[in-house]
C-alpha atoms as a PDB file:
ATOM      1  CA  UNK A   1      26.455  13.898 -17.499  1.00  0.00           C
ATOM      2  CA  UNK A   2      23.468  11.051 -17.952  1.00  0.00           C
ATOM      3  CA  UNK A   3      23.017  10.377 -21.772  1.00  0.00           C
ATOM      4  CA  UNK A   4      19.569  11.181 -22.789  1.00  0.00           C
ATOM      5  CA  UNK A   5      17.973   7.898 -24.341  1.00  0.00           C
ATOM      6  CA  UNK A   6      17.261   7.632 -27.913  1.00  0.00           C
ATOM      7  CA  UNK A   7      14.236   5.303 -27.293  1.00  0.00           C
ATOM      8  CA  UNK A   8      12.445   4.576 -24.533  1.00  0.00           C
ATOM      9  CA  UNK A   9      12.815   1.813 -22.126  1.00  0.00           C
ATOM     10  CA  UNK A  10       8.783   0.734 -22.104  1.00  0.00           C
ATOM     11  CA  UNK A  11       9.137   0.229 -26.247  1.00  0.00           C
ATOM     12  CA  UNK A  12      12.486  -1.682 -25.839  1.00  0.00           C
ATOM     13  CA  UNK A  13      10.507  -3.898 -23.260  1.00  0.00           C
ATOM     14  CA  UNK A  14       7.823  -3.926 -25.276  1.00  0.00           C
ATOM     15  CA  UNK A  15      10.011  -5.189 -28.601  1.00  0.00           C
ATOM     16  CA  UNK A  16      11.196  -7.994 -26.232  1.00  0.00           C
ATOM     17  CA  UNK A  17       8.095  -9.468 -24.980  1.00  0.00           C
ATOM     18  CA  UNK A  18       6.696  -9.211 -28.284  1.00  0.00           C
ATOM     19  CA  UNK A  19       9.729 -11.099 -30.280  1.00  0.00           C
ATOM     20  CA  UNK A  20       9.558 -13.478 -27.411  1.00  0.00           C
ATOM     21  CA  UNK A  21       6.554 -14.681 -27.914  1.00  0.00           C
ATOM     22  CA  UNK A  22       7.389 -15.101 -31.899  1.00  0.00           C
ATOM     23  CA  UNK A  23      10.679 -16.823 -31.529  1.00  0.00           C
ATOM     24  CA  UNK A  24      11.653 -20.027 -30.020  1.00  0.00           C
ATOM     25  CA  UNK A  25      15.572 -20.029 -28.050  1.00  0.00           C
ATOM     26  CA  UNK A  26      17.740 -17.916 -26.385  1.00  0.00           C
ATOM     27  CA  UNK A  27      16.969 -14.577 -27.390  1.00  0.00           C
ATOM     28  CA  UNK A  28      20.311 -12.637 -28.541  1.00  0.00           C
ATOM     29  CA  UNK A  29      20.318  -9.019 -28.964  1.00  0.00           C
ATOM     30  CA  UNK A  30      21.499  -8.391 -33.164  1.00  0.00           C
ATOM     31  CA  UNK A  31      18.402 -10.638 -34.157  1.00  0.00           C
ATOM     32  CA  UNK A  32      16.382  -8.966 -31.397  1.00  0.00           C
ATOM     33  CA  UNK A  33      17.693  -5.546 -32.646  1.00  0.00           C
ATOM     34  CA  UNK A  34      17.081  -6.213 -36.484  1.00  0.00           C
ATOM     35  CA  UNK A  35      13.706  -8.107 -35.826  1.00  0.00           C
ATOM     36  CA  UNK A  36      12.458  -4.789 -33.752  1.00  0.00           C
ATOM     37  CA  UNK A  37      13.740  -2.268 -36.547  1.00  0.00           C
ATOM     38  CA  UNK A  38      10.896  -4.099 -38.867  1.00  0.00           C
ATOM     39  CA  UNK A  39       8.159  -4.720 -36.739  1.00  0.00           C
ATOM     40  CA  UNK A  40       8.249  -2.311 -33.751  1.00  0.00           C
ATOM     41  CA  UNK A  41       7.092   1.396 -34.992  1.00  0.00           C
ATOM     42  CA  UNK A  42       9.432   4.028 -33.273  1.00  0.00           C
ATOM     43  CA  UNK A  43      12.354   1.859 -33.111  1.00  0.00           C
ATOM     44  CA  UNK A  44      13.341   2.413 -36.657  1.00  0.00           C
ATOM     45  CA  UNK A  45      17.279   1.767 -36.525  1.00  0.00           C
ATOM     46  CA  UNK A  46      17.720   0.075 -33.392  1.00  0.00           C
ATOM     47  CA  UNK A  47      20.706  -1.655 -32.502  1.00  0.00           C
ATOM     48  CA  UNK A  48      21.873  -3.903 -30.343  1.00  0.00           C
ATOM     49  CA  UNK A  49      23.332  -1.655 -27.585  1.00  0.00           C
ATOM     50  CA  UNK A  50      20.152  -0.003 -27.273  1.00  0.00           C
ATOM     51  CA  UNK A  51      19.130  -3.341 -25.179  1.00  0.00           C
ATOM     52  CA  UNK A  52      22.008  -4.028 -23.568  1.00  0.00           C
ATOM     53  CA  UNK A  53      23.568  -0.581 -22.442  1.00  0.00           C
ATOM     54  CA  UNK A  54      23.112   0.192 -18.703  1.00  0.00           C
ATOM     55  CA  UNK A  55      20.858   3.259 -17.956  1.00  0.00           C
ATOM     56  CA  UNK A  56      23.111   6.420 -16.200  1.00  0.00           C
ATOM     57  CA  UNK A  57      21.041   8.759 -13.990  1.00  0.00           C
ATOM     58  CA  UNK A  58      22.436  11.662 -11.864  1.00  0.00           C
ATOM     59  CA  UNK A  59      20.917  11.933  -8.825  1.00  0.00           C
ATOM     60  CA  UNK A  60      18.968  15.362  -8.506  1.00  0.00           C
ATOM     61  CA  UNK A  61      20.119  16.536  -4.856  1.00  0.00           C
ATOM     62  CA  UNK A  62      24.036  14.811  -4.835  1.00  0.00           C
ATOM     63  CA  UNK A  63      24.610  14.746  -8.551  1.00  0.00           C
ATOM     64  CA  UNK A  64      26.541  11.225  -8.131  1.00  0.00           C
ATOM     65  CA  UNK A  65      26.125   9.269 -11.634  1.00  0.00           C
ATOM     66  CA  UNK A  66      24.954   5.636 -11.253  1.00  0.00           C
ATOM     67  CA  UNK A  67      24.473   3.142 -13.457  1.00  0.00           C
ATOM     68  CA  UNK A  68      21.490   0.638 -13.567  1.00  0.00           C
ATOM     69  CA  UNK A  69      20.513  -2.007 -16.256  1.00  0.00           C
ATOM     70  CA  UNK A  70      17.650  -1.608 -18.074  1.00  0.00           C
ATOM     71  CA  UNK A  71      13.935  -3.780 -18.447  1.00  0.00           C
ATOM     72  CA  UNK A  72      14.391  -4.655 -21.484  1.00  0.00           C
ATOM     73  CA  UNK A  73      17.881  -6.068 -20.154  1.00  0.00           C
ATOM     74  CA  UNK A  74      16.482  -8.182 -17.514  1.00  0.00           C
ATOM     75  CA  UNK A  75      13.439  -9.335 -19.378  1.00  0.00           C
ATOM     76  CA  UNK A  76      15.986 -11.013 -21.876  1.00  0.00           C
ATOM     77  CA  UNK A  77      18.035 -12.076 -19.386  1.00  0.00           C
ATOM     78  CA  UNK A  78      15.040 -13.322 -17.449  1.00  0.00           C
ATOM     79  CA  UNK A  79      13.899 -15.011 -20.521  1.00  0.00           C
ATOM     80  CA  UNK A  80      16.996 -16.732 -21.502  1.00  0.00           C
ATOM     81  CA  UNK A  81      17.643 -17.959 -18.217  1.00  0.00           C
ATOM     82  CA  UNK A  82      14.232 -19.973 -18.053  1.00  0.00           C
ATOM     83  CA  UNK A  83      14.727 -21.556 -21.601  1.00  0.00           C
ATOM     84  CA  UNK A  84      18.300 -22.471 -21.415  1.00  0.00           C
ATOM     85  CA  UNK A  85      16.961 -24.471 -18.180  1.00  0.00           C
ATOM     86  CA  UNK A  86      14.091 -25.650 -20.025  1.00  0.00           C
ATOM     87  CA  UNK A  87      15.999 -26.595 -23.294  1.00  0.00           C
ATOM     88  CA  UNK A  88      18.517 -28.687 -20.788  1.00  0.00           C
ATOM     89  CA  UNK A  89      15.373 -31.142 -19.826  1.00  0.00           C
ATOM     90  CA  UNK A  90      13.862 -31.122 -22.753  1.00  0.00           C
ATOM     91  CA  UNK A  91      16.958 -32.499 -24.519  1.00  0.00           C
ATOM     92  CA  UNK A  92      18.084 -35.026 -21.442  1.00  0.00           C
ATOM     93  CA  UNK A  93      16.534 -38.502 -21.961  1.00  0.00           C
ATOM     94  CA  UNK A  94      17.170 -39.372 -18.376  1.00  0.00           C
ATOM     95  CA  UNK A  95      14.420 -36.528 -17.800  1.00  0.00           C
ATOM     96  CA  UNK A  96      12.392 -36.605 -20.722  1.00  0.00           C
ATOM     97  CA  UNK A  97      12.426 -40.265 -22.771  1.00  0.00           C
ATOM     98  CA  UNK A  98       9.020 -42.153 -22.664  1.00  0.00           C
ATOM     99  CA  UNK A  99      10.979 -45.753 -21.834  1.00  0.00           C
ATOM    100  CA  UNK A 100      14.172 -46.391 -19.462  1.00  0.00           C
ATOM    101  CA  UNK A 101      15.524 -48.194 -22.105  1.00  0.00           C
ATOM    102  CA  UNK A 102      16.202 -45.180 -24.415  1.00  0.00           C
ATOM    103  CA  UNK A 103      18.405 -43.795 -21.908  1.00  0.00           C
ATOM    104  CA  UNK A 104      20.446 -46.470 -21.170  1.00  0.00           C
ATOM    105  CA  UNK A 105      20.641 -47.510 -24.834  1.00  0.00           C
ATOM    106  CA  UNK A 106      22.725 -44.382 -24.985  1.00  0.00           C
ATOM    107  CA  UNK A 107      26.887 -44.828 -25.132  1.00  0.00           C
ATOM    108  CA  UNK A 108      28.355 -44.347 -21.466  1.00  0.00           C
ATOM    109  CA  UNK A 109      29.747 -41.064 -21.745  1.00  0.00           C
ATOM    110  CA  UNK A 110      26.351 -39.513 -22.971  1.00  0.00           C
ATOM    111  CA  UNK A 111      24.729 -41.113 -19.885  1.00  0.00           C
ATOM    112  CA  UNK A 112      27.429 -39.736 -17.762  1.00  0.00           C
ATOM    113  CA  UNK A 113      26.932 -36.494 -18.850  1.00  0.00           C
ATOM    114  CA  UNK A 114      23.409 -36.308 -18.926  1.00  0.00           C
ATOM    115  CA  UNK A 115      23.496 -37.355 -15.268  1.00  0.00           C
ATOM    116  CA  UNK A 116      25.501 -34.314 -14.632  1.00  0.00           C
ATOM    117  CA  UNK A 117      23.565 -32.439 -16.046  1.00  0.00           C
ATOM    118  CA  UNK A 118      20.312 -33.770 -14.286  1.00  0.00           C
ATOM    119  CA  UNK A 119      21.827 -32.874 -11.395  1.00  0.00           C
ATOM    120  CA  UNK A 120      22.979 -29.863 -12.228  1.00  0.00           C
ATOM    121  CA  UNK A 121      19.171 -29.001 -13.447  1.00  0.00           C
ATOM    122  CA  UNK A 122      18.313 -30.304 -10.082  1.00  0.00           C
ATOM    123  CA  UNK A 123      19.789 -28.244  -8.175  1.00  0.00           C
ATOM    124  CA  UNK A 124      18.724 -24.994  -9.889  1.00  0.00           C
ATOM    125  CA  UNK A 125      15.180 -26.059  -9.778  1.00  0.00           C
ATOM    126  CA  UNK A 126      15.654 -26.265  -5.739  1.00  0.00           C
ATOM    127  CA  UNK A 127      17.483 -23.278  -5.351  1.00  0.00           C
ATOM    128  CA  UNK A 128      14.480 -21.921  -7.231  1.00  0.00           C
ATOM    129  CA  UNK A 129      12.074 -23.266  -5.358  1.00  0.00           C
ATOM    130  CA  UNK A 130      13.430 -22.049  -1.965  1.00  0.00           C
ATOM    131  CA  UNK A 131      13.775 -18.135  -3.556  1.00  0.00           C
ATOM    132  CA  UNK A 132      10.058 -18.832  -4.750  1.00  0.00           C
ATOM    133  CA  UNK A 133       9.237 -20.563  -1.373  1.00  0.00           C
ATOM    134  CA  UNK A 134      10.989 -17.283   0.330  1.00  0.00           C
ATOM    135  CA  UNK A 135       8.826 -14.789  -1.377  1.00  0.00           C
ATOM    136  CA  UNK A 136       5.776 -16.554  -0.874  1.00  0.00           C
ATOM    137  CA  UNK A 137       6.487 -16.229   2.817  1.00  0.00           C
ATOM    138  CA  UNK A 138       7.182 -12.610   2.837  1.00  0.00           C
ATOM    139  CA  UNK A 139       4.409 -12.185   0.988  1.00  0.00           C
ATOM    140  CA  UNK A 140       1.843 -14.037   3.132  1.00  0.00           C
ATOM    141  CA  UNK A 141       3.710 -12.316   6.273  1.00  0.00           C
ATOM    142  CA  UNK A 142       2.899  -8.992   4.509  1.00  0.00           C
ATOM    143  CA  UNK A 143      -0.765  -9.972   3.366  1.00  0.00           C
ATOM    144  CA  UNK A 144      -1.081 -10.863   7.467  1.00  0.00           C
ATOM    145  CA  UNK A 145       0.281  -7.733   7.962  1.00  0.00           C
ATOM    146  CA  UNK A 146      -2.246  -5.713   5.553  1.00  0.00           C
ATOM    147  CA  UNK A 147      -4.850  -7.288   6.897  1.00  0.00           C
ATOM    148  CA  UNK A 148      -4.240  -6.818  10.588  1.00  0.00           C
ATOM    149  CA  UNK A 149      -4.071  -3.065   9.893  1.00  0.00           C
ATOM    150  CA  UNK A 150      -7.190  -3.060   7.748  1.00  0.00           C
ATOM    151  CA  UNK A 151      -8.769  -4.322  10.461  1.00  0.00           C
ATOM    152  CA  UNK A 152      -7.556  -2.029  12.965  1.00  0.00           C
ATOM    153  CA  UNK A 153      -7.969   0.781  10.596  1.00  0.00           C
ATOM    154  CA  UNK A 154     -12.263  -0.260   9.789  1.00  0.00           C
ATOM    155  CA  UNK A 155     -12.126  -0.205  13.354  1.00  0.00           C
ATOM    156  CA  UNK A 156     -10.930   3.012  14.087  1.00  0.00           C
ATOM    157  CA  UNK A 157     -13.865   4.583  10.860  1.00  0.00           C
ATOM    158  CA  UNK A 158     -16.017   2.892  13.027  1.00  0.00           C
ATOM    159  CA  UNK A 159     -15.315   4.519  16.341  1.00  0.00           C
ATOM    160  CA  UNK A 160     -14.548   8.146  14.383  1.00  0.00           C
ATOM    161  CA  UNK A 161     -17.816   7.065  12.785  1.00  0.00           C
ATOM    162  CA  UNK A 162     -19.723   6.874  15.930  1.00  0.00           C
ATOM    163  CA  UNK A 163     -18.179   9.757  17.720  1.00  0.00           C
ATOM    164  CA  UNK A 164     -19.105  11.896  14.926  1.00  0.00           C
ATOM    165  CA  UNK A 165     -22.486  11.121  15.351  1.00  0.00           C
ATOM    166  CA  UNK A 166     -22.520  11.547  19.141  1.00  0.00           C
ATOM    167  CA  UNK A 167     -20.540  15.086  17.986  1.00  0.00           C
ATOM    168  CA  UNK A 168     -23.347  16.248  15.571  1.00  0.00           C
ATOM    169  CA  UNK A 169     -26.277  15.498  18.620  1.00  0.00           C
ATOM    170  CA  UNK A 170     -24.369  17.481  21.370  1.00  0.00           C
ATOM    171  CA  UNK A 171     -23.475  20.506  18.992  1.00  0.00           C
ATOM    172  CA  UNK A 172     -26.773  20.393  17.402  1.00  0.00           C
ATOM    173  CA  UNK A 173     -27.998  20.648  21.162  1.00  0.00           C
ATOM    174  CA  UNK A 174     -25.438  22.684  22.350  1.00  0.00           C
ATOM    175  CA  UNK A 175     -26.517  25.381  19.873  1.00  0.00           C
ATOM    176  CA  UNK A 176     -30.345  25.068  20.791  1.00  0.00           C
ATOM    177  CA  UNK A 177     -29.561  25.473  25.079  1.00  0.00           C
ATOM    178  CA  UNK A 178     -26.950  27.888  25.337  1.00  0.00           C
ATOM    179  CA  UNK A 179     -26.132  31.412  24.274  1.00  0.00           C
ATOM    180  CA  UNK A 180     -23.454  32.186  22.201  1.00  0.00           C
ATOM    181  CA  UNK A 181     -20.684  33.381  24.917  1.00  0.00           C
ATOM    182  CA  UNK A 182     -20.754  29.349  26.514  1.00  0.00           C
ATOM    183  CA  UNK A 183     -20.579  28.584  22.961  1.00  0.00           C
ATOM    184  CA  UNK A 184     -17.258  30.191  22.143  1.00  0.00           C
ATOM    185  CA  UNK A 185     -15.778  28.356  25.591  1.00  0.00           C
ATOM    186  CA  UNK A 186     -16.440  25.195  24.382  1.00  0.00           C
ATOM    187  CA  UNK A 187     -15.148  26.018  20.795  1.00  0.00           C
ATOM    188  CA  UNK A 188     -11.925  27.614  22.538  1.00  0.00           C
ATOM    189  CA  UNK A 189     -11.355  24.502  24.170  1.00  0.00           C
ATOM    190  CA  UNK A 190     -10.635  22.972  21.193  1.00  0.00           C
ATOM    191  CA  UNK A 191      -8.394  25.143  20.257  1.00  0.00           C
ATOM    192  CA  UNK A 192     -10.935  27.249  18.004  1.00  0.00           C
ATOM    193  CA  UNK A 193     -11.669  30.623  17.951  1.00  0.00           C
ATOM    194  CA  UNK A 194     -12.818  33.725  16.079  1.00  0.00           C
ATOM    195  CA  UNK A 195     -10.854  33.519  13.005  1.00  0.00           C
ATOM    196  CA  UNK A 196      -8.582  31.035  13.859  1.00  0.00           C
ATOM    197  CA  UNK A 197      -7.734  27.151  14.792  1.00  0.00           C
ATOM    198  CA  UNK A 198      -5.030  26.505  17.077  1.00  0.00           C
ATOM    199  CA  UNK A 199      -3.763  23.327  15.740  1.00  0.00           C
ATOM    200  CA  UNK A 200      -1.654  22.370  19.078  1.00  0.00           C
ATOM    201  CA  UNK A 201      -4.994  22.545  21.015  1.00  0.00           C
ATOM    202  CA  UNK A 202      -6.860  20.657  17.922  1.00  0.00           C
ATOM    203  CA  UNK A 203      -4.977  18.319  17.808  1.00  0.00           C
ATOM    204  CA  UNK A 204      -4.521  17.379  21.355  1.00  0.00           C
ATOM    205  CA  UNK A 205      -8.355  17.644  21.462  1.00  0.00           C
ATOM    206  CA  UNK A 206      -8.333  14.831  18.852  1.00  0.00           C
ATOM    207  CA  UNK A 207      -6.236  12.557  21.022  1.00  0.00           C
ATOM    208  CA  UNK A 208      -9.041  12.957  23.859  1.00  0.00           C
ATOM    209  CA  UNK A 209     -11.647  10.962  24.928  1.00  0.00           C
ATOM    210  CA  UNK A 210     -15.247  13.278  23.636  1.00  0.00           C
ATOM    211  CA  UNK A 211     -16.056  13.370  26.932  1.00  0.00           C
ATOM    212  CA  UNK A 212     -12.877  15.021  28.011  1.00  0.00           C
ATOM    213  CA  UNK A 213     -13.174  17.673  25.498  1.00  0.00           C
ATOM    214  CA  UNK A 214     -17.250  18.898  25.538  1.00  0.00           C
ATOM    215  CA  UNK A 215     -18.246  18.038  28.759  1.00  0.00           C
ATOM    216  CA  UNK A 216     -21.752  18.936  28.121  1.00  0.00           C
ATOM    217  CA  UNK A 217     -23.225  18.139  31.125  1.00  0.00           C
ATOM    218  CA  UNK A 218     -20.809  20.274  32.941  1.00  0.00           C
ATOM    219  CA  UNK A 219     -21.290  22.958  30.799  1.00  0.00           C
ATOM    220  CA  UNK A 220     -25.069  23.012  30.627  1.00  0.00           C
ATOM    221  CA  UNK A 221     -25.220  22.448  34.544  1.00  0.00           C
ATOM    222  CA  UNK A 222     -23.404  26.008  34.633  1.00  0.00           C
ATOM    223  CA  UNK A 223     -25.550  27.648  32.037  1.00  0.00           C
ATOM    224  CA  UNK A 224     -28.964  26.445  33.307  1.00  0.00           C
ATOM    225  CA  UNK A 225     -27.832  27.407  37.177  1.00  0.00           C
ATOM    226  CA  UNK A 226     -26.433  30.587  36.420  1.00  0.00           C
ATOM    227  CA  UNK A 227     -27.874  31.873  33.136  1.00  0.00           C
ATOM    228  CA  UNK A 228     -31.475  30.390  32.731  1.00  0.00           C
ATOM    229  CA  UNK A 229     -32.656  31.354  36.267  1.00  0.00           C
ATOM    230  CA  UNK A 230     -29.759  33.577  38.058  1.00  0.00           C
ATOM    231  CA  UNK A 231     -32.254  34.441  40.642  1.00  0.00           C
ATOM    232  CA  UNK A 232     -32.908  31.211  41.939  1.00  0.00           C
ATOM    233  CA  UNK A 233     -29.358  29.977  41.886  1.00  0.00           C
ATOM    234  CA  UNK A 234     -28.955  32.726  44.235  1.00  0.00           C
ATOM    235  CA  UNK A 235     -32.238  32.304  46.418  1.00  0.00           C
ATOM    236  CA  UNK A 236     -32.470  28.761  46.806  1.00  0.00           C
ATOM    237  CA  UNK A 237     -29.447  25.865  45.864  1.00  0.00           C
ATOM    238  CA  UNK A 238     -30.205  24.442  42.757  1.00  0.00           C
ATOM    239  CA  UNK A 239     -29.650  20.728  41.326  1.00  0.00           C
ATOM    240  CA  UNK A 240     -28.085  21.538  38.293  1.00  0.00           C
ATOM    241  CA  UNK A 241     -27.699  17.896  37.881  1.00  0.00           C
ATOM    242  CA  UNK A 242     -31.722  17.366  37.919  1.00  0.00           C
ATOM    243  CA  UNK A 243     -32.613  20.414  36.011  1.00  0.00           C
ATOM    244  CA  UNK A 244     -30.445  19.172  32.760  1.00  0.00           C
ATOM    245  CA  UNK A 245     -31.438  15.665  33.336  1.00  0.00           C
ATOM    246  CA  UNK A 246     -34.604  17.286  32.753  1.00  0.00           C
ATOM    247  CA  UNK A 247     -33.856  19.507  29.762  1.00  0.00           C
ATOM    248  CA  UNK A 248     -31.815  16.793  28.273  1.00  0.00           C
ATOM    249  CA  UNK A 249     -34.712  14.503  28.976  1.00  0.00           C
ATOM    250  CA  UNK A 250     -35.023  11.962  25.678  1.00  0.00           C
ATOM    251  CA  UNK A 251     -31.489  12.774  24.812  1.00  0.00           C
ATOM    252  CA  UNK A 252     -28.907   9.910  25.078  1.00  0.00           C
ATOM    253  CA  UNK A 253     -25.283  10.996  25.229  1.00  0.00           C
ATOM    254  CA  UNK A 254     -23.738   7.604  26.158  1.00  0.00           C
ATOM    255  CA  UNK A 255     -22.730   5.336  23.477  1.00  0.00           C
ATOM    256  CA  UNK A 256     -25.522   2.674  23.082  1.00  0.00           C
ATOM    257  CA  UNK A 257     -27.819   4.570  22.059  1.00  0.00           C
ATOM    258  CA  UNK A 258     -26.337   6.225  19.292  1.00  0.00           C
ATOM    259  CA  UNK A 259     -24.701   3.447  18.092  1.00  0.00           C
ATOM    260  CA  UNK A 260     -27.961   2.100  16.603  1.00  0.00           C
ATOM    261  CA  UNK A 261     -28.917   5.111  14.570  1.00  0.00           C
END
């Protein structure tokens, strides 16, 4: 059964950031402990442990019991790492002196050493620099990445953008030339009717070029032949392509047109 945690991990953090900033060296968890029961409110009677005891959680659907280590945990050892490093060159005259000379007036065995050392300190400091080098890859590869689909993505507003528009003029004209029967065709073959939206039909809709979907033209040519003047379509052959070029005269349901408003 996970242990239920006496304080919480964002105050333990908290205590180490803040006695990090107060105290110089590695930071080791009794003074960090007695230093945070005085000056941190809510950890009254901390202890040690409290930073450096790993974190067990039960996993809601399997129930297996892992164990993790805590922020406060790898913020000290985070910490500690960088000034033991930092404490090594500070302290190695081959690094830091001002002069040559007050290296090598040091006995043999302390320049030994400290050569050892500065290559030891060397080493890190690359092996650093290729982790950081690494990540600053995967991070520009990812920021490439974010962009390109930004892009594509203010793209794609755009088009929806513009195909609303073009939307909004046929409906709008849709409603104004037709009755409400041709309507309801159109509507259904999108997948909506009276009451309901059939999202298989919607959706495939969606995936369709506008033109595929409300063919206006074609449905207009049908209404104005055989609804407007039934008499005539039966008399005499009608254009049905003239007669909505002239109805729809002023209208522009291509893409240029619309794209300016």
């Amino acid at each position: 059964m996970a242990r239920t945690q006496k304080y919480t991990e964002e105050l333990l953090l908290e205590a180490v950031v803040k006695y990090a900033e107060k105290h110089d060296g590695k930071i080791k968890a009794t003074e960090l402990a007695a230093w945070a029961d005085s000056n941190i409110p809510g950890l009254e009677g901390v202890r040690d442990y409290h930073f450096m005891r790993p974190v067990r959680e039960k996993h809601p659907k399997t129930g297996v019991i892992t164990a993790r280590s805590k922020s406060c945990t790898d913020r000290m050892n985070e910490i500690n790492k960088a000034r033991s490093l930092t404490a090594k060159i500070s302290s190695n005259a081959l690094l830091k002196a001002s002069t040559i000379d007050a290296f090598m007036d040091q006995p043999g065995f302390v320049q030994r050493r400290q050569i050892a050392e500065t290559r030891e300190t060397v080493d890190k400091l690359a092996a650093e620099n290729a982790g950081l080098s690494r990540a600053n890859e995967a991070l520009r590869a990812e920021n490439k990445k974010l962009h390109r689909e930004l892009d594509e993505l203010t793209a794609d507003i755009r088009s929806l953008q513009h195909t609303q528009r073009r939307l909004l003029k046929q409906v709008s004209y849709l409603m104004k030339v037709t009755d409400e029967k041709t309507r309801k065709e159109v509507l259904q073959e999108m997948g909506i009717a009276d009451g309901s939206v059939d999202l298989d039909v919607y959706a495939n809709s969606l995936e369709q070029k506008l033109a595929g979907v409300l063919d206006f033209r074609k449905t207009l040519i049908k209404y104005l032949t055989n609804e407007i003047n039934p008499a005539q379509s039966q008399d005499t052959p009608v254009d049905g392509n003239a007669l909505l070029e002239e109805v729809l005269s002023g209208i522009n349901f291509g893409g240029e047109g619309d794209a300016k408003n």
